[in-house]
C-alpha atoms as a PDB file:
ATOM      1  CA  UNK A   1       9.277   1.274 -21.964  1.00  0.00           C
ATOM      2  CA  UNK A   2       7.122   4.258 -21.193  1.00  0.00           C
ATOM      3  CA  UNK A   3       9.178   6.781 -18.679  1.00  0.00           C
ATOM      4  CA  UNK A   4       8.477   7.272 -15.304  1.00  0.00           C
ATOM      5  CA  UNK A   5       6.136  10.796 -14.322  1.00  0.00           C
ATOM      6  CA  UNK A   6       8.729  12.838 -12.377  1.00  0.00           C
ATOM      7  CA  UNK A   7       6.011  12.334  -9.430  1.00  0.00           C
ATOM      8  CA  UNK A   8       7.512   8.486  -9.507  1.00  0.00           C
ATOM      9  CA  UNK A   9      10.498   9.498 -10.047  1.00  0.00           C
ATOM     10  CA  UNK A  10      11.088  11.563  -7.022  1.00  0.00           C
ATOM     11  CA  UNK A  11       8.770   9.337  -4.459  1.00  0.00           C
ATOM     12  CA  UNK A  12       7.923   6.232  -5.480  1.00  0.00           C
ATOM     13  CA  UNK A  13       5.771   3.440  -3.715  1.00  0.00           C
ATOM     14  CA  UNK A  14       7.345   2.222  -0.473  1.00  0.00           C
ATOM     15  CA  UNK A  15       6.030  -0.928  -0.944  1.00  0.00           C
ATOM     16  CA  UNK A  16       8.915  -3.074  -1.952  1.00  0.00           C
ATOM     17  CA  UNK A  17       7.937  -5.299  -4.763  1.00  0.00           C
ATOM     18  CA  UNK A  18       5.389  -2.820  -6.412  1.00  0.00           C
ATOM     19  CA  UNK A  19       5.351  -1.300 -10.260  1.00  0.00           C
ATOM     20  CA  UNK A  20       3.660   2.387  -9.052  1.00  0.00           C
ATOM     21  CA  UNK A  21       0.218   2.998 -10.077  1.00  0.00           C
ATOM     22  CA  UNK A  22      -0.991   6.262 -11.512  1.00  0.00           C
ATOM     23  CA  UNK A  23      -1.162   8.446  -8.321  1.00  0.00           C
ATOM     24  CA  UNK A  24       0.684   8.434  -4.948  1.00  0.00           C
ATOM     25  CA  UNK A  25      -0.723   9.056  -1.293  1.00  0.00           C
ATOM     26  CA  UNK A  26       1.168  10.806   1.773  1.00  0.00           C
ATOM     27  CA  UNK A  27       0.496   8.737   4.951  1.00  0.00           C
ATOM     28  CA  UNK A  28      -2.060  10.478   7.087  1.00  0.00           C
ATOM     29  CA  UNK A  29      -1.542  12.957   9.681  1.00  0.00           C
ATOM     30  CA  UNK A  30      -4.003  11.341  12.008  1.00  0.00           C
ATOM     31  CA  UNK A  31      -2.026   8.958  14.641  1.00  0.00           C
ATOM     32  CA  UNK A  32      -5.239   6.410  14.690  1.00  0.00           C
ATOM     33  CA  UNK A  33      -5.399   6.221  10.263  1.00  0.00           C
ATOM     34  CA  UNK A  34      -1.280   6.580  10.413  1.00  0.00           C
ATOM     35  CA  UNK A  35      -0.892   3.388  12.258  1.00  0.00           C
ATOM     36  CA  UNK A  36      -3.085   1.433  10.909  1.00  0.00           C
ATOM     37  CA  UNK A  37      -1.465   2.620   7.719  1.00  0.00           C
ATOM     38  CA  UNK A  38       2.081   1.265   9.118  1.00  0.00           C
ATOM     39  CA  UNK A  39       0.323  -1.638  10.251  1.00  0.00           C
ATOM     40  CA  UNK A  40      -0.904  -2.583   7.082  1.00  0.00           C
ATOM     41  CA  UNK A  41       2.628  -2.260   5.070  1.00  0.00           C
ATOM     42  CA  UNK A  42       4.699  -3.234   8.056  1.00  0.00           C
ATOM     43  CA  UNK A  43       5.414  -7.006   6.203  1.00  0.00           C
ATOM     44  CA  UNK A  44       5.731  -5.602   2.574  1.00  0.00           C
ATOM     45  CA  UNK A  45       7.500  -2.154   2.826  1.00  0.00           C
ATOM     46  CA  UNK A  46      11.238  -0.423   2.333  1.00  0.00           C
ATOM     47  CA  UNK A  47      13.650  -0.285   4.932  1.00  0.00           C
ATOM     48  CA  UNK A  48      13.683   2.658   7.100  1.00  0.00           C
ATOM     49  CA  UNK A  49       9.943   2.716   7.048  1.00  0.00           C
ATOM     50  CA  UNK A  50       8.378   3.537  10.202  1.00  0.00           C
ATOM     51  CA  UNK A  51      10.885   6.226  11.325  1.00  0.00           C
ATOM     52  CA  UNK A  52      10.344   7.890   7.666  1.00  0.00           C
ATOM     53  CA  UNK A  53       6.615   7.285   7.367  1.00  0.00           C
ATOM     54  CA  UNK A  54       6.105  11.269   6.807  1.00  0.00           C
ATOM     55  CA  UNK A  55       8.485  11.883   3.852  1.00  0.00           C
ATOM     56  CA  UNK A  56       7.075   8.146   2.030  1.00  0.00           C
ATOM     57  CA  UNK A  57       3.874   7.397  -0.927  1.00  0.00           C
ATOM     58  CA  UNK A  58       2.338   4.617  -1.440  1.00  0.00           C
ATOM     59  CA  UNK A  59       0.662   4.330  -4.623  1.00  0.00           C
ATOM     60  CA  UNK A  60      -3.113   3.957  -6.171  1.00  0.00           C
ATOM     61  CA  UNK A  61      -2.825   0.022  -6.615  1.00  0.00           C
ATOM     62  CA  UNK A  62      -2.718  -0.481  -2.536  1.00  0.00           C
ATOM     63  CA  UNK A  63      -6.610   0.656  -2.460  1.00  0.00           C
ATOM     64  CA  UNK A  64     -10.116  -0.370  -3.283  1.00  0.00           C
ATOM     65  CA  UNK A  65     -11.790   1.919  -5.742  1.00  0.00           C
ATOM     66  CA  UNK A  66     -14.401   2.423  -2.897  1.00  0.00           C
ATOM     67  CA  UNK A  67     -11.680   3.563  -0.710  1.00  0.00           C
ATOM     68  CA  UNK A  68     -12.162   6.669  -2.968  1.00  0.00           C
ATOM     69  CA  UNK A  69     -14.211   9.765  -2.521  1.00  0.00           C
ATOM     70  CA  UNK A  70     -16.277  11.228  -5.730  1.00  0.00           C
ATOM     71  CA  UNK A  71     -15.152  14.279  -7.514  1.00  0.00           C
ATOM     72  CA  UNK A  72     -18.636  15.283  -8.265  1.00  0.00           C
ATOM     73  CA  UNK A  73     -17.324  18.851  -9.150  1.00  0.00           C
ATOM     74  CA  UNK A  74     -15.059  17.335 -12.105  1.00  0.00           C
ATOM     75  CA  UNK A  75     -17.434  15.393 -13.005  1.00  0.00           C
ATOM     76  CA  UNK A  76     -20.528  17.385 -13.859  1.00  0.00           C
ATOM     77  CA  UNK A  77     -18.158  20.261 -15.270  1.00  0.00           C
ATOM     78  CA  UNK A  78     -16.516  16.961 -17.280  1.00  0.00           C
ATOM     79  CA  UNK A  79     -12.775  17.244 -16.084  1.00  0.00           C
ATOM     80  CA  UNK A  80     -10.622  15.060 -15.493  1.00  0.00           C
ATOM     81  CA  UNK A  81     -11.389  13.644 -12.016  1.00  0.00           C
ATOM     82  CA  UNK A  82      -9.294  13.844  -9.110  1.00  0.00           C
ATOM     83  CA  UNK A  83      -8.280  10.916  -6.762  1.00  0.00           C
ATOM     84  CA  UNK A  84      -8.887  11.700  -3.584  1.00  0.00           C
ATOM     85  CA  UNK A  85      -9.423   9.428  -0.728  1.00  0.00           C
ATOM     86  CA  UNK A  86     -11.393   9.054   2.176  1.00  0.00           C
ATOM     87  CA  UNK A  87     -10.359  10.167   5.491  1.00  0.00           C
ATOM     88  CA  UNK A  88     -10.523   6.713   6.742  1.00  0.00           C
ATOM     89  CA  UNK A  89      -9.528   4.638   3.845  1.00  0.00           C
ATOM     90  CA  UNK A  90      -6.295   2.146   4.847  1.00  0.00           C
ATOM     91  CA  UNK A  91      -4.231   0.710   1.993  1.00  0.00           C
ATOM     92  CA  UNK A  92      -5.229  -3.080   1.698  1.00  0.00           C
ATOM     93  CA  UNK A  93      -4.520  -4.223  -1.857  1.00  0.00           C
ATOM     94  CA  UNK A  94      -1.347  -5.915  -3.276  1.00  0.00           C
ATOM     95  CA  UNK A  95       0.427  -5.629   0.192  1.00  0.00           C
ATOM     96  CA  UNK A  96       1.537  -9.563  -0.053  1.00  0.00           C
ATOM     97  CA  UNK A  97       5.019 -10.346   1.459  1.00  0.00           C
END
């Protein structure tokens, strides 16, 4: 079994039931985005969720590729690309109960 990055190690995915994909995501600092983060996860996340929903990830696998801006820089200098996502991109993948 391959070992866990230290990123995974130290956060993990607060989703309860999920393997962690390859990059995490801090909940936004917006109010609007942040709750309709929370609202998304509410059914399929950790315990102490909501009153911790600054210091929690939530992993690559809960969004849609086109949730994802381009790295345009990266990729016309042919580096590795960066996964960065939209301002107003909401987790809405793998979230079942």
């Amino acid at each position: 079994m391959a070992e866990a990055s230290a990123n995974q190690r130290k956060h993990g995915c607060c989703v309860v039931s999920c393997k962690p994909g390859p990059t995490f995501h801090r909940f936004p600092q917006d109010p609007k985005i942040r709750s309709l983060w929370i609202d998304a996860c509410k059914k399929v996340v950790r315990r102490s969720f909501e009153s911790n929903s600054c210091n929690i990830r939530i992993c690559s696998k809960h969004f849609l590729p086109d949730d994802y801006e381009r790295d345009m820089r990266s990729e016309l200098l042919g580096l590795p690309t960066k996964k960065r996502l939209k301002p107003t991109a909401v987790p809405s993948r793998n979230l079942d109960p």
